[in-house]
Protein backbone atom coordinates (compact mmCIF):
# COMPACT_ATOMS: atom_id res chain seq x y z
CA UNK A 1 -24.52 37.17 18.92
CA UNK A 2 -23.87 34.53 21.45
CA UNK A 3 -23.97 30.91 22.00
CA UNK A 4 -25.05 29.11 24.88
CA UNK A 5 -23.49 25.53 25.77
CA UNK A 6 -23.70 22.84 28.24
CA UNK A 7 -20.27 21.52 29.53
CA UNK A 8 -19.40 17.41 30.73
CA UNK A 9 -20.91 18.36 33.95
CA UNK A 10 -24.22 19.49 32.34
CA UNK A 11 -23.58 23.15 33.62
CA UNK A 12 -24.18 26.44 31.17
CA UNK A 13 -21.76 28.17 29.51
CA UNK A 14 -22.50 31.06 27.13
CA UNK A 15 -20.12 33.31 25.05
CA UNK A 16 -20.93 36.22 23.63
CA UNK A 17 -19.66 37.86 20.53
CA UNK A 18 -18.89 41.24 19.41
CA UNK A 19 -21.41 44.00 18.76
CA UNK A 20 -21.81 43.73 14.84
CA UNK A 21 -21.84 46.99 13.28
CA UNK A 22 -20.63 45.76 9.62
CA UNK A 23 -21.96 45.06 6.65
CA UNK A 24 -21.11 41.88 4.59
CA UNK A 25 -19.57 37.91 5.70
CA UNK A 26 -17.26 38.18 8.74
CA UNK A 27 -15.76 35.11 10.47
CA UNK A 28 -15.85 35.90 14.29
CA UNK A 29 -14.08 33.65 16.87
CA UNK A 30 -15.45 33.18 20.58
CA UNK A 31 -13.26 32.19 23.09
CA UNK A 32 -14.64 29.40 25.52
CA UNK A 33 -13.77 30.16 29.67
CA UNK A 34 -10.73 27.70 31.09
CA UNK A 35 -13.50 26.28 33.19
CA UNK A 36 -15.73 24.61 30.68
CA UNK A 37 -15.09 21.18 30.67
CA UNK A 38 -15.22 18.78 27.40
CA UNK A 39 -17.09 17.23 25.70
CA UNK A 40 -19.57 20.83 24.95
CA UNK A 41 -22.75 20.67 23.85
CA UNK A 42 -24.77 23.75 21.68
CA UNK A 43 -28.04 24.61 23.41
CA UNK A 44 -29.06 27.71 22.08
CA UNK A 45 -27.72 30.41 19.29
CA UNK A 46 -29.47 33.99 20.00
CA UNK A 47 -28.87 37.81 19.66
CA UNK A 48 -29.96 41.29 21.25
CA UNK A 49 -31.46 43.47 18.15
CA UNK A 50 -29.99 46.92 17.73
CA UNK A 51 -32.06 50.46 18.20
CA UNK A 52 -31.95 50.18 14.08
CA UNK A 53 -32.95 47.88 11.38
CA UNK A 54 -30.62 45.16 10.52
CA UNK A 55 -30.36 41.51 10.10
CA UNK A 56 -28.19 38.80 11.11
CA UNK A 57 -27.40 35.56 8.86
CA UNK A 58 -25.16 32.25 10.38
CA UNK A 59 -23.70 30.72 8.01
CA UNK A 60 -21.33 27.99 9.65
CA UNK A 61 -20.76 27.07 13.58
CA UNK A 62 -17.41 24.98 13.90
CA UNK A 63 -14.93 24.61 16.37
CA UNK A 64 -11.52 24.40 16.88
CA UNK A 65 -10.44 21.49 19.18
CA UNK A 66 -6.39 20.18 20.02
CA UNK A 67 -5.78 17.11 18.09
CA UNK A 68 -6.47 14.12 19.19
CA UNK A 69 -4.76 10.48 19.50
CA UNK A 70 -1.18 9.84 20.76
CA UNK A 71 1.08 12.74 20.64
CA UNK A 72 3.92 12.03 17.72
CA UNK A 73 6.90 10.62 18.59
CA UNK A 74 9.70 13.22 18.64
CA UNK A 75 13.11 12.71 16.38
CA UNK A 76 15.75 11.37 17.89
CA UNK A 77 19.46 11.84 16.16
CA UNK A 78 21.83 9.62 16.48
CA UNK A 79 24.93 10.87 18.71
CA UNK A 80 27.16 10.74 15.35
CA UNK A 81 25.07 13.24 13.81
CA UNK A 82 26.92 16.78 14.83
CA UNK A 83 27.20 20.32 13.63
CA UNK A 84 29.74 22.08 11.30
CA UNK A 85 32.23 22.31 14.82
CA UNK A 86 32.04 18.48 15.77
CA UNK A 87 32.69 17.44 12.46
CA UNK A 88 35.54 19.92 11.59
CA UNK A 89 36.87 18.74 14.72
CA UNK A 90 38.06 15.07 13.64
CA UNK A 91 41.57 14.49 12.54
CA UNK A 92 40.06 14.06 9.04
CA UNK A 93 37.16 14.55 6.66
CA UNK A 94 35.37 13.15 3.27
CA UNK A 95 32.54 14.26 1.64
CA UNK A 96 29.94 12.79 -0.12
CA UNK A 97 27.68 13.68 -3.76
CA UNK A 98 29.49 16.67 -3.41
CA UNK A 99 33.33 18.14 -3.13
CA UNK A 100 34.08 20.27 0.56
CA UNK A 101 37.25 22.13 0.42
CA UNK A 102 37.77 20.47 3.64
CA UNK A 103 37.88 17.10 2.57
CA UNK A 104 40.21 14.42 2.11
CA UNK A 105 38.53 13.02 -0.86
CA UNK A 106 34.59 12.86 -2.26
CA UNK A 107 32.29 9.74 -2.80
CA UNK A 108 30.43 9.88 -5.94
CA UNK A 109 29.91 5.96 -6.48
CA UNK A 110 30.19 2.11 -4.82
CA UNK A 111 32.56 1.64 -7.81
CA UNK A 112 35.78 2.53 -6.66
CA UNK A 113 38.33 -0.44 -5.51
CA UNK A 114 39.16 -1.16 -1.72
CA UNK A 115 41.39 1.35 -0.56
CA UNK A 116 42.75 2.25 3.04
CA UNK A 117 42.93 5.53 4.42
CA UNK A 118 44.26 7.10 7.26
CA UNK A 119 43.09 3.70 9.36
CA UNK A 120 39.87 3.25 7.40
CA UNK A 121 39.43 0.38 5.24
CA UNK A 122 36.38 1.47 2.51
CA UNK A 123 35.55 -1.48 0.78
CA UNK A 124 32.38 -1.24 -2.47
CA UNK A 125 29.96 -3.33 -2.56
CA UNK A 126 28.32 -3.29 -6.35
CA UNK A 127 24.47 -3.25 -5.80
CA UNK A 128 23.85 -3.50 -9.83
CA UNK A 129 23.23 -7.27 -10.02
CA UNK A 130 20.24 -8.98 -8.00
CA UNK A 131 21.14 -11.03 -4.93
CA UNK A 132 19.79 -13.95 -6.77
CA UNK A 133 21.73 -13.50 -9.79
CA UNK A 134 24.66 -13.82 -8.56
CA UNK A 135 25.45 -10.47 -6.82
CA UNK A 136 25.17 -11.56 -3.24
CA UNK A 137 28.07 -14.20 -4.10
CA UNK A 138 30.02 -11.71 -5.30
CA UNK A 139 29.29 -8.86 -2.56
CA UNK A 140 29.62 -11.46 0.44
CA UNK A 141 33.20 -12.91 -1.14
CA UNK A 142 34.00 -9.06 -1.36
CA UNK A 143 33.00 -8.54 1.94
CA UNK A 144 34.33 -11.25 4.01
CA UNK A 145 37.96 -10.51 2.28
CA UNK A 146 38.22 -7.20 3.52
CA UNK A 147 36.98 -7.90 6.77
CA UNK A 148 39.91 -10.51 6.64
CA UNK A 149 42.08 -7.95 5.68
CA UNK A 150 41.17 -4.83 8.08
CA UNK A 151 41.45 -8.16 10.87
CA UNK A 152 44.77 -8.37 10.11
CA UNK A 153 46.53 -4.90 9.49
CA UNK A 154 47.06 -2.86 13.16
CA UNK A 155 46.80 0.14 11.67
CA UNK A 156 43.54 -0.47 10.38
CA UNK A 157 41.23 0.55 13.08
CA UNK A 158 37.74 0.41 11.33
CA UNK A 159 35.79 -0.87 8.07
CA UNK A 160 33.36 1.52 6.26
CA UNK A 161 31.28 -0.60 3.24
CA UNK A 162 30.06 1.95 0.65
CA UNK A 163 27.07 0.72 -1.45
CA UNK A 164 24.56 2.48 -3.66
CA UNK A 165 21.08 2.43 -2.55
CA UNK A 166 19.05 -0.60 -3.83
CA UNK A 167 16.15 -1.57 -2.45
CA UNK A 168 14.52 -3.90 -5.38
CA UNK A 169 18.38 -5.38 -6.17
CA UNK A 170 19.62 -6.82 -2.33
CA UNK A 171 17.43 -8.93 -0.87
CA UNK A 172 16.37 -9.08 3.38
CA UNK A 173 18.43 -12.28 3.59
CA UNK A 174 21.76 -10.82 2.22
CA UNK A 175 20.89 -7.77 4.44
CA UNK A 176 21.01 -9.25 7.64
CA UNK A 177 24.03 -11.44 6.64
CA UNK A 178 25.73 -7.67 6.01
CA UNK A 179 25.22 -6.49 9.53
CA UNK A 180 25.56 -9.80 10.92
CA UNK A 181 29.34 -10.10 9.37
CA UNK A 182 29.89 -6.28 10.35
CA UNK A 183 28.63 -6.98 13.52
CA UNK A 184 30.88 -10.21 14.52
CA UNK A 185 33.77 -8.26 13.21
CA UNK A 186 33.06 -5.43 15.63
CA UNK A 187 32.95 -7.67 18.50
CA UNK A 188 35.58 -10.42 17.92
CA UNK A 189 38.28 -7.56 16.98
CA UNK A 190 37.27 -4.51 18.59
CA UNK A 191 37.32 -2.76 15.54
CA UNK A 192 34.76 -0.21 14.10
CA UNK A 193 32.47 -0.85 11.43
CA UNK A 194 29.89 1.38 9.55
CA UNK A 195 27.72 0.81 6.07
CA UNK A 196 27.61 3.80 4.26
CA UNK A 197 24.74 3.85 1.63
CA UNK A 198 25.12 6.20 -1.13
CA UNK A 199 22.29 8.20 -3.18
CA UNK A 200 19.15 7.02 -0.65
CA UNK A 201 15.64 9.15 -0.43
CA UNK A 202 17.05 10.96 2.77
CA UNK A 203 19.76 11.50 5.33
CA UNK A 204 19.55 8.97 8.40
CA UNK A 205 22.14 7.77 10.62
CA UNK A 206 21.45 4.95 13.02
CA UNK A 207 23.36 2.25 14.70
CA UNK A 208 22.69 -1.54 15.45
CA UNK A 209 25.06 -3.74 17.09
CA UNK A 210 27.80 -1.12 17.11
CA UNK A 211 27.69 -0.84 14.17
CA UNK A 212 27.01 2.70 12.30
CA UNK A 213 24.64 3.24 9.26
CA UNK A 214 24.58 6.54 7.11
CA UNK A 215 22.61 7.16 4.57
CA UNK A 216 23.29 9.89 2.11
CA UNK A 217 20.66 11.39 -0.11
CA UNK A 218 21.63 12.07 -4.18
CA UNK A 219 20.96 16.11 -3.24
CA UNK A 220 23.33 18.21 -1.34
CA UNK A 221 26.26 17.11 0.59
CA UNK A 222 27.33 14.74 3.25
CA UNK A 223 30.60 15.56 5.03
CA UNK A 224 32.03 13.05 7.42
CA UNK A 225 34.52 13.22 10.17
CA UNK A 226 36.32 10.18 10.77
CA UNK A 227 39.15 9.12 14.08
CA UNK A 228 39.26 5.89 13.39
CA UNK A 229 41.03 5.08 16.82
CA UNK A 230 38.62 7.76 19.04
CA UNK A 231 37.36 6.31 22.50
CA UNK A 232 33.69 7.30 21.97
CA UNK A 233 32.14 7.17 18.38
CA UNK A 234 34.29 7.55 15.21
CA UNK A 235 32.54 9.26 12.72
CA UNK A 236 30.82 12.94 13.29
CA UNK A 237 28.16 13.67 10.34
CA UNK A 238 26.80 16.66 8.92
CA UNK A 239 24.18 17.12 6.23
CA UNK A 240 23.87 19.89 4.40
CA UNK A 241 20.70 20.00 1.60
């Protein structure tokens, strides 16, 4: 068989196939030459008969183009997300959802008190009541008093917030009041600041203002590396699902 086209330029083209010598359906592929042009156009379908009797049935004529439209945007990582060497390489670890023998301590929850560690101040924030029900009060009074606090100790060199994931319970308003507060603190002190969100739909680490964002999914584990004091960035993440 072979098929005869006409290419942008109006000029023929014409592939031929193989010599059939089967019996039954066979999908057969033609490749067009690199010098037919797009958009092509089918002129003719024909084939040479055989010395013996035979017949030839088309069932479907398709082809297979490159997609079309803008090309997809590729991923780009943040710098803080690293392998299992970049991580292991910080002065200290925690994990999170899940235990790593590695690690300091695990995060299973946003309802653990304020603690310091190794100069990290991790301060909850309890998603489970609405903004408008009273939960932003509560969450911005929480917040503003440990950003007080990690102000005012030296050893303290950053603040990590650790909420749960809840879209439907913070609203956009107490949101941006977050990561503005993070985001003055980061500038007027010098200090380092990241929002960690615990049990979200997928791993993502971003950044805004300075200051980090990781979000850990509910499956597998999440191991950070943390040097609170380090000239570049101060956490190193890894995800493992």
């Amino acid at each position: 068989p072979a098929v005869a086209l006409a290419d942008a330029d109006g000029a023929a083209v014409e592939v031929a196939g193989p010599v059939v010598d089967w019996s039954g359906w066979r999908q057969v592929t033609l490749a067009l030459p690199a010098t037919a042009r797009p958009p092509l156009t089918v002129t003719r379908l024909s084939a040479v008969g055989g010395a013996g009797p035979g017949r030839l049935a088309l069932d479907t004529l398709g082809a297979l183009t490159p997609p079309t439209g803008p090309a997809a945007a590729p991923v780009v990582l943040d710098p803080i997300v690293a392998g299992e060497t970049g991580v292991r390489a910080r002065p200290w670890r925690f994990a999170v959802g899940e235990g790593d023998p590695g690690a300091d301590f695990v995060l299973t929850g946003a309802d653990r008190p304020a603690f310091v560690h190794r100069g990290v101040r991790f301060v909850a924030l309890d998603t489970a009541v609405p903004t408008l029900a009273g939960g932003g009060l509560s969450r911005m009074r929480a917040l503003r008093e440990a950003l007080a606090a990690a102000a005012r100790e030296p050893a303290t060199g950053a603040l990590a917030v650790v909420r749960t994931y809840a879209p439907g319970t913070v609203d956009a308003k107490e949101s941006a009041l977050t990561d503005r507060l993070l985001a003055e603190f980061r500038r007027t002190t010098g200090k380092r600041a990241a929002v960690l969100t615990l049990a979200a739909p997928e791993f993502a680490a971003t950044r805004s203002e300075g200051v980090l964002s990781v979000a850990a999914p509910r499956t597998g584990r999440t191991l950070v590396g943390v040097d609170a004091f380090a000239p570049g960035d101060w956490l190193a993440v890894r995800h493992l699902s």
